[in-house]
N, C-alpha and C. Protein backbone atom coordinates (compact mmCIF):
# COMPACT_ATOMS: atom_id res chain seq x y z
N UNK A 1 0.42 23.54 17.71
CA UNK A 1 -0.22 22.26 17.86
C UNK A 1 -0.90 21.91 16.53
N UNK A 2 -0.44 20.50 16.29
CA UNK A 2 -1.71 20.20 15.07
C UNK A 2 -2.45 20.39 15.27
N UNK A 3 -3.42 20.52 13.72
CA UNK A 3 -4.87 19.96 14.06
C UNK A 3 -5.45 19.20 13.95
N UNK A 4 -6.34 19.32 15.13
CA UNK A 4 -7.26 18.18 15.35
C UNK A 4 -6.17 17.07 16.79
N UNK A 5 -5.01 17.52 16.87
CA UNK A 5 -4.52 17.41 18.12
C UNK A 5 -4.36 18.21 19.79
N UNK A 6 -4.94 16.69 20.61
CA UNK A 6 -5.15 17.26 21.99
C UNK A 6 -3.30 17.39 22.61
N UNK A 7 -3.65 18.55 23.53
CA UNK A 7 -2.56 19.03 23.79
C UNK A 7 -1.27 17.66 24.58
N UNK A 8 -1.98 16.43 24.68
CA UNK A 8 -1.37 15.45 25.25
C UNK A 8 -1.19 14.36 23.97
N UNK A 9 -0.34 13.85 23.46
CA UNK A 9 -0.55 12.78 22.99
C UNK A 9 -0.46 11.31 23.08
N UNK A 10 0.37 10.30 22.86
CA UNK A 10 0.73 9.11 23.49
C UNK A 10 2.15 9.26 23.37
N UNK A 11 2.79 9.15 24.60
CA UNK A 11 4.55 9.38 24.71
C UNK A 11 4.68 10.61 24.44
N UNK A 12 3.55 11.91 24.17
CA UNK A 12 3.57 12.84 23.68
C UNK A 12 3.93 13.29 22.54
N UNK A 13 3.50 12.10 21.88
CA UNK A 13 3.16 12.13 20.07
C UNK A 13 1.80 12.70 19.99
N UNK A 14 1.50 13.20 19.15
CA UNK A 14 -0.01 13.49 18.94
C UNK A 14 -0.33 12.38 17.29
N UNK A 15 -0.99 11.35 17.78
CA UNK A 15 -1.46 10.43 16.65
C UNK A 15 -2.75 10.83 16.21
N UNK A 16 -3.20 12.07 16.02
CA UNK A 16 -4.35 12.14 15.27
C UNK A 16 -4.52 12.05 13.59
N UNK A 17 -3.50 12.43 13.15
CA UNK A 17 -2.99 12.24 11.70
C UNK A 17 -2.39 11.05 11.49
N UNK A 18 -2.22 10.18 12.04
CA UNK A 18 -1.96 8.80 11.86
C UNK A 18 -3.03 7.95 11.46
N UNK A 19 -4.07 8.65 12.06
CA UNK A 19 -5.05 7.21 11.66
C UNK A 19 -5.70 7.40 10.29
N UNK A 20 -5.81 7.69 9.17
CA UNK A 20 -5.99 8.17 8.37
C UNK A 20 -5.24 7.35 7.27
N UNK A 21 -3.62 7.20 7.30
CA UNK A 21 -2.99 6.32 6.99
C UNK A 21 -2.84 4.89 7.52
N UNK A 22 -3.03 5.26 8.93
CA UNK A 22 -3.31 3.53 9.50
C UNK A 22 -4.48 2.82 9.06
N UNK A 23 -5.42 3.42 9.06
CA UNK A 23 -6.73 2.52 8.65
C UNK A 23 -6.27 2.46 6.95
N UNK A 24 -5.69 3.23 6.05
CA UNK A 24 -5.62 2.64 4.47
C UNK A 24 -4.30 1.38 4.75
N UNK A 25 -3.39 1.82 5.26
CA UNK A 25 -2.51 0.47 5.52
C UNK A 25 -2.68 -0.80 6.17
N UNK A 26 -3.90 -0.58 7.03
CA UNK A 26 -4.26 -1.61 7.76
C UNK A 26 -5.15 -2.56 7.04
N UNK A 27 -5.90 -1.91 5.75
CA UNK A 27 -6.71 -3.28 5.20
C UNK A 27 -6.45 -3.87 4.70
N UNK A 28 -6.89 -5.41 4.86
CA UNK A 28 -6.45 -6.73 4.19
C UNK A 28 -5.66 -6.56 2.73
N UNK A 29 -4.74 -6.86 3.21
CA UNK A 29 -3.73 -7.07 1.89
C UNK A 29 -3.14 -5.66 1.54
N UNK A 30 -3.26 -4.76 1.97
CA UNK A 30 -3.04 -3.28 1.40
C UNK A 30 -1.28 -3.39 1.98
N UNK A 31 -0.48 -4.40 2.54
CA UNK A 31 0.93 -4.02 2.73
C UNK A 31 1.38 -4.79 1.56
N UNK A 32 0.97 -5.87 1.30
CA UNK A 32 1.05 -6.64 0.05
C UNK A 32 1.41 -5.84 -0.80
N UNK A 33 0.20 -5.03 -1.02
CA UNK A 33 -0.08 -4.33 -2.61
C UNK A 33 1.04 -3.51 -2.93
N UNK A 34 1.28 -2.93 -2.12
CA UNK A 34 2.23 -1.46 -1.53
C UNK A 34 3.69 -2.33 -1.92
N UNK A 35 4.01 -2.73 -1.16
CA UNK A 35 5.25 -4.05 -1.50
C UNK A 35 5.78 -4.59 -3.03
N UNK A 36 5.09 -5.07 -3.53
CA UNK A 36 5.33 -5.58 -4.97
C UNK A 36 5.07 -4.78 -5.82
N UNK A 37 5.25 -3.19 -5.77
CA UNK A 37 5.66 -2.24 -6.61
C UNK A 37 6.70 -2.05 -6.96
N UNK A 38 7.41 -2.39 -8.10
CA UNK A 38 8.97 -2.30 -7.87
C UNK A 38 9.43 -0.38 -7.42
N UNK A 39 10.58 -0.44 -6.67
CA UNK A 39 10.64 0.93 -6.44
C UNK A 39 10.78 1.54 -6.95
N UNK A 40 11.40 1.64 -8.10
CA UNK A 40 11.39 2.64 -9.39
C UNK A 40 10.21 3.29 -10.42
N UNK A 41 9.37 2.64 -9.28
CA UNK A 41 7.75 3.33 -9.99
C UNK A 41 7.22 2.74 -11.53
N UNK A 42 8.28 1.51 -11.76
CA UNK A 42 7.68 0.28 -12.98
C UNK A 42 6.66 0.35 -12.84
N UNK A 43 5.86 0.81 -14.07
CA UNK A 43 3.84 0.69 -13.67
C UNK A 43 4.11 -1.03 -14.14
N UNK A 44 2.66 -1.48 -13.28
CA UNK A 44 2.21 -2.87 -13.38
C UNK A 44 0.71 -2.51 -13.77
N UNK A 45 0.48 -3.66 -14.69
CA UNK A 45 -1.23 -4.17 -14.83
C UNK A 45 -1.55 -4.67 -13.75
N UNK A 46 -2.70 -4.53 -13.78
CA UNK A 46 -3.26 -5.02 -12.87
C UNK A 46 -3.16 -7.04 -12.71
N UNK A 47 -3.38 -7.64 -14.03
CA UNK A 47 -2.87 -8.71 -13.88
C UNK A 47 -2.01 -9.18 -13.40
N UNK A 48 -0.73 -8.51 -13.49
CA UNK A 48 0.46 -8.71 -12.92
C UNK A 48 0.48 -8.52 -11.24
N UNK A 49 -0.11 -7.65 -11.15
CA UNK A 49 -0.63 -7.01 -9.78
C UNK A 49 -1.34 -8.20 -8.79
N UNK A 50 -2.15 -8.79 -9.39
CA UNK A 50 -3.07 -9.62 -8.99
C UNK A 50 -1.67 -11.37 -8.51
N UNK A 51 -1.30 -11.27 -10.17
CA UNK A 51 -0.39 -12.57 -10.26
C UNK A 51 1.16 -12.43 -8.85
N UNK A 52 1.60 -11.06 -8.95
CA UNK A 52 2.39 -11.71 -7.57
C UNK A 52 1.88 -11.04 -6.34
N UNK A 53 1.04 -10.81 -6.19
CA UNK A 53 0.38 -11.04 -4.71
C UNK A 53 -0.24 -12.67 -4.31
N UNK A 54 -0.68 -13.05 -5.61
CA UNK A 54 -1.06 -14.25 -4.78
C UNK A 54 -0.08 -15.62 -5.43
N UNK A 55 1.36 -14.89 -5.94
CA UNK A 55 2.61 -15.88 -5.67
C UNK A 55 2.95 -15.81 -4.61
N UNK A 56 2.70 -14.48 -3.49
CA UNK A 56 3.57 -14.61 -2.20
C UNK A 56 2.70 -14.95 -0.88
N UNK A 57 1.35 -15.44 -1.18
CA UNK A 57 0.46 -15.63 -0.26
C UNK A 57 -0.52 -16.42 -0.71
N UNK A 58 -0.84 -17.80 0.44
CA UNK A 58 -1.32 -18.66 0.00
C UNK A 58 -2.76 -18.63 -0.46
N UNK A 59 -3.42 -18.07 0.05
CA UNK A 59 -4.86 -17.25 0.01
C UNK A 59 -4.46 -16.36 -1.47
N UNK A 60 -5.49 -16.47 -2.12
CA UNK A 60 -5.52 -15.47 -3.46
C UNK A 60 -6.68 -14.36 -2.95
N UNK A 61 -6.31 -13.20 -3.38
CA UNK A 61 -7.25 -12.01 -3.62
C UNK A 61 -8.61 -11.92 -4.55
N UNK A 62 -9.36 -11.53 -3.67
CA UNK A 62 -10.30 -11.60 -5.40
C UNK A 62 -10.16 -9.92 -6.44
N UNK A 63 -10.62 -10.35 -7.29
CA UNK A 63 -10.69 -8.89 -8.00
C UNK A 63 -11.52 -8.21 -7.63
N UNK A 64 -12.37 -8.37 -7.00
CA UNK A 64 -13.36 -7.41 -6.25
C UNK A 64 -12.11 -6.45 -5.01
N UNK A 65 -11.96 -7.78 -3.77
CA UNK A 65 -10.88 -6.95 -2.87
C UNK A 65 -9.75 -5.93 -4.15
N UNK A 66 -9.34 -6.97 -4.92
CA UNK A 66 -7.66 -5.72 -5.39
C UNK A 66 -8.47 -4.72 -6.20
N UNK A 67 -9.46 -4.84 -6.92
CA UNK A 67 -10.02 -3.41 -7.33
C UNK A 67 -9.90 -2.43 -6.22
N UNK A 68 -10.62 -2.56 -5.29
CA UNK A 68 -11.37 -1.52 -3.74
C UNK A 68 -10.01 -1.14 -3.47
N UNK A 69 -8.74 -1.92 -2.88
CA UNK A 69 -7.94 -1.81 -2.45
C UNK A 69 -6.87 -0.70 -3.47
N UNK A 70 -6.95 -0.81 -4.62
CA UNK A 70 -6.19 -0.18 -5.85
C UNK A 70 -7.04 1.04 -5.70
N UNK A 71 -7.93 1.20 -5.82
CA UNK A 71 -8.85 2.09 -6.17
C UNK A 71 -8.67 3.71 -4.49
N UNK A 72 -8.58 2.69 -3.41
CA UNK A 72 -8.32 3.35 -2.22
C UNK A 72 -6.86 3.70 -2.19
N UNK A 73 -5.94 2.80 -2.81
CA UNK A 73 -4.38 3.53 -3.06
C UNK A 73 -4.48 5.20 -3.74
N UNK A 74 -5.18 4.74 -5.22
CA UNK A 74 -5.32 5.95 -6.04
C UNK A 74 -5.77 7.20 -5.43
N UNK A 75 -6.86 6.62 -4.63
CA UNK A 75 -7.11 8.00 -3.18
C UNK A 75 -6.85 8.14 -2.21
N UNK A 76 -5.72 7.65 -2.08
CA UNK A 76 -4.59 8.04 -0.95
C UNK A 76 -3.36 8.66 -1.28
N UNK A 77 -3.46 8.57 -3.06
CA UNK A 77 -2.24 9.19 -3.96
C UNK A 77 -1.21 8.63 -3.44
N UNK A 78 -1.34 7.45 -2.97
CA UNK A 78 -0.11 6.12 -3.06
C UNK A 78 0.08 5.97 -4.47
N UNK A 79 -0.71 5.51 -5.66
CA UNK A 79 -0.58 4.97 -6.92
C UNK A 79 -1.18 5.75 -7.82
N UNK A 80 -0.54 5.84 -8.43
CA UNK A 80 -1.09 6.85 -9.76
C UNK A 80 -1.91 5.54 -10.98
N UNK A 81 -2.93 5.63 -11.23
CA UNK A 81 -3.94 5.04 -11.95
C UNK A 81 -3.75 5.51 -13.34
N UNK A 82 -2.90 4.42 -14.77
CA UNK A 82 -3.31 5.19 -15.98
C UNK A 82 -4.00 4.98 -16.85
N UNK A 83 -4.59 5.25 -17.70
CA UNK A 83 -6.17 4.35 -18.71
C UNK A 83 -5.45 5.06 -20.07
N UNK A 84 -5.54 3.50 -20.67
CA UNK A 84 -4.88 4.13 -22.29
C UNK A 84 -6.15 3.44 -22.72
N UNK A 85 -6.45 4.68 -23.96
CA UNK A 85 -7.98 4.43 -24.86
C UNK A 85 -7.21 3.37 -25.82
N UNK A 86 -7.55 2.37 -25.80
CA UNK A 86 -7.29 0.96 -26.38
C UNK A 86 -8.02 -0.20 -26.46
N UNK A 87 -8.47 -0.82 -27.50
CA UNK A 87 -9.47 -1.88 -27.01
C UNK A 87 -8.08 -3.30 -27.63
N UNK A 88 -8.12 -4.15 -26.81
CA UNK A 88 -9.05 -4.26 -25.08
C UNK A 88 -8.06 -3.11 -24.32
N UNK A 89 -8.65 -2.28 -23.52
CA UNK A 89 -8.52 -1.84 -22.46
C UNK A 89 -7.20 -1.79 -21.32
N UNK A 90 -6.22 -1.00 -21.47
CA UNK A 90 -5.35 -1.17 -20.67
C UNK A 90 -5.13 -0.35 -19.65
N UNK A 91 -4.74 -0.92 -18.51
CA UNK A 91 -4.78 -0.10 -17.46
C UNK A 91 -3.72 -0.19 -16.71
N UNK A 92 -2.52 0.69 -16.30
CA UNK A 92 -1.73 0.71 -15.54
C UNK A 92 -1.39 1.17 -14.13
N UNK A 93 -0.54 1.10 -13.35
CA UNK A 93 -0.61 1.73 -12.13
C UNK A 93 0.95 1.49 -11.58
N UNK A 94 1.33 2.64 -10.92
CA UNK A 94 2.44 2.76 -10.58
C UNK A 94 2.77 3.67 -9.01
N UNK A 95 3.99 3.47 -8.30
CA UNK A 95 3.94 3.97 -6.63
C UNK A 95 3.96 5.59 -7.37
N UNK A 96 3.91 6.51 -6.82
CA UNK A 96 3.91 8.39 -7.13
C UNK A 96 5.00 8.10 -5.20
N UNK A 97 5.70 9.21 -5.83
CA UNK A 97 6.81 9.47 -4.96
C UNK A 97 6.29 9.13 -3.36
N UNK A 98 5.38 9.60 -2.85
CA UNK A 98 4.30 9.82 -2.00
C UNK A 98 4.51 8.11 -1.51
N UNK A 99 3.67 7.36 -2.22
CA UNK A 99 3.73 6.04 -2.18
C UNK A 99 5.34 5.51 -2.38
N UNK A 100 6.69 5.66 -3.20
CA UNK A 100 7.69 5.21 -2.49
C UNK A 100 8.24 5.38 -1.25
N UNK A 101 8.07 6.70 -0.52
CA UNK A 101 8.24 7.06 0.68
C UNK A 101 7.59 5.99 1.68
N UNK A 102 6.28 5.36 1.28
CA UNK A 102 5.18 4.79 2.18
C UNK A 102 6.50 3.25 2.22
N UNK A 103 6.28 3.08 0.61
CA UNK A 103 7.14 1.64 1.02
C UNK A 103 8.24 1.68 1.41
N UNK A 104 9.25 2.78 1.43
CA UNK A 104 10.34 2.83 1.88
C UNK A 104 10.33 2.67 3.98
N UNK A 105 8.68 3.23 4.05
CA UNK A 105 9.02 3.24 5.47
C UNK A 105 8.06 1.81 5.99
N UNK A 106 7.94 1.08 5.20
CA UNK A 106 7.03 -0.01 5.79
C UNK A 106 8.68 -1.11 5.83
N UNK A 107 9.54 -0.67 5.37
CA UNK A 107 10.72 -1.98 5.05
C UNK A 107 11.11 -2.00 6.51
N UNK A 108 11.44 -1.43 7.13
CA UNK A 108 11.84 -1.49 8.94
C UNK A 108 10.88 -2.24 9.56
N UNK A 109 9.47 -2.02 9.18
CA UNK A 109 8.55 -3.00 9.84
C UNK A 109 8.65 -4.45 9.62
N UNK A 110 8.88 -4.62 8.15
CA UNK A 110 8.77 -5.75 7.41
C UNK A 110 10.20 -6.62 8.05
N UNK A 111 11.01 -6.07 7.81
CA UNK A 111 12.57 -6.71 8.54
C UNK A 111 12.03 -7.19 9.59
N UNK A 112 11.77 -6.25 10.56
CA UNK A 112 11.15 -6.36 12.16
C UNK A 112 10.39 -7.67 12.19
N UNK A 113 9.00 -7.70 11.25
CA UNK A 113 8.42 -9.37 11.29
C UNK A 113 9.38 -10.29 11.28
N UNK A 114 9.95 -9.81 9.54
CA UNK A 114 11.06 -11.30 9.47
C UNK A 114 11.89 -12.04 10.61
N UNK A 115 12.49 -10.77 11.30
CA UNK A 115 13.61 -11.35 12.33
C UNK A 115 12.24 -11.50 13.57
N UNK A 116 11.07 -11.25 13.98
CA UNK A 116 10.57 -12.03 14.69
C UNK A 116 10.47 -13.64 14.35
N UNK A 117 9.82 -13.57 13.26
CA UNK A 117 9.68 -14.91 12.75
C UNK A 117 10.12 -16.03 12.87
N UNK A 118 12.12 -16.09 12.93
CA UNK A 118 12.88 -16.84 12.74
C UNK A 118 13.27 -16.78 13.99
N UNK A 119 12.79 -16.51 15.16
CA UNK A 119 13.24 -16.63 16.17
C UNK A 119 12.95 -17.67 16.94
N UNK A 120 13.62 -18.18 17.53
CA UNK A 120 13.39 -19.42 18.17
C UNK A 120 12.90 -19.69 20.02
């Protein structure tokens, strides 16, 4: 038995290790973020970061939210965080295998919306 799992679970899953990842995937904008990583682990600035999240959503992010949200990837070891000593200041970030796996398994969900969506 896991741990920290009761001997019953739901359908007899034990979701105690789920929520851990559900609550980092579940906050505002965090499927977004996850998403517009290209999959090949292309690091993005954060500018860039910022610029197509709020090409694909009408609501813009502030830099306060995509900091917290970036910052909670990096400690979820979704995104690897890189700092080059440079003035001005550059900062990169890219998916770590860990995090392509994540987006690879959010694409079944994402389909799943779409074809709700268009349904009539």
């Amino acid at each position: 038995m896991a741990q920290g799992c009761l001997p019953i679970g739901v359908n007899g899953v034990c979701l105690s290790p789920v929520t851990k990842y559900l609550k980092l995937i579940s906050s505002k904008w965090m499927i977004f973020i996850i998403m517009i990583f290209p999959p090949d682990s292309t690091p993005l600035r954060y500018s860039e970061i910022r610029k197509r999240i709020n090409n694909i959503n009408s609501k813009k992010i502030s830099d306060t939210t995509l900091a917290s949200r970036l910052n909670d990837l990096e400690d979820g070891k979704i995104l690897l965080r890189k700092q080059f000593n440079e003035i001005p200041p550059r900062v990169e970030y890219r998916l770590t295998p860990k995090g392509g796996e994540l987006q690879n398994s959010l694409q079944p969900l994402i389909g799943w919306t779409i074809k709700e969506c268009h349904k009539k």
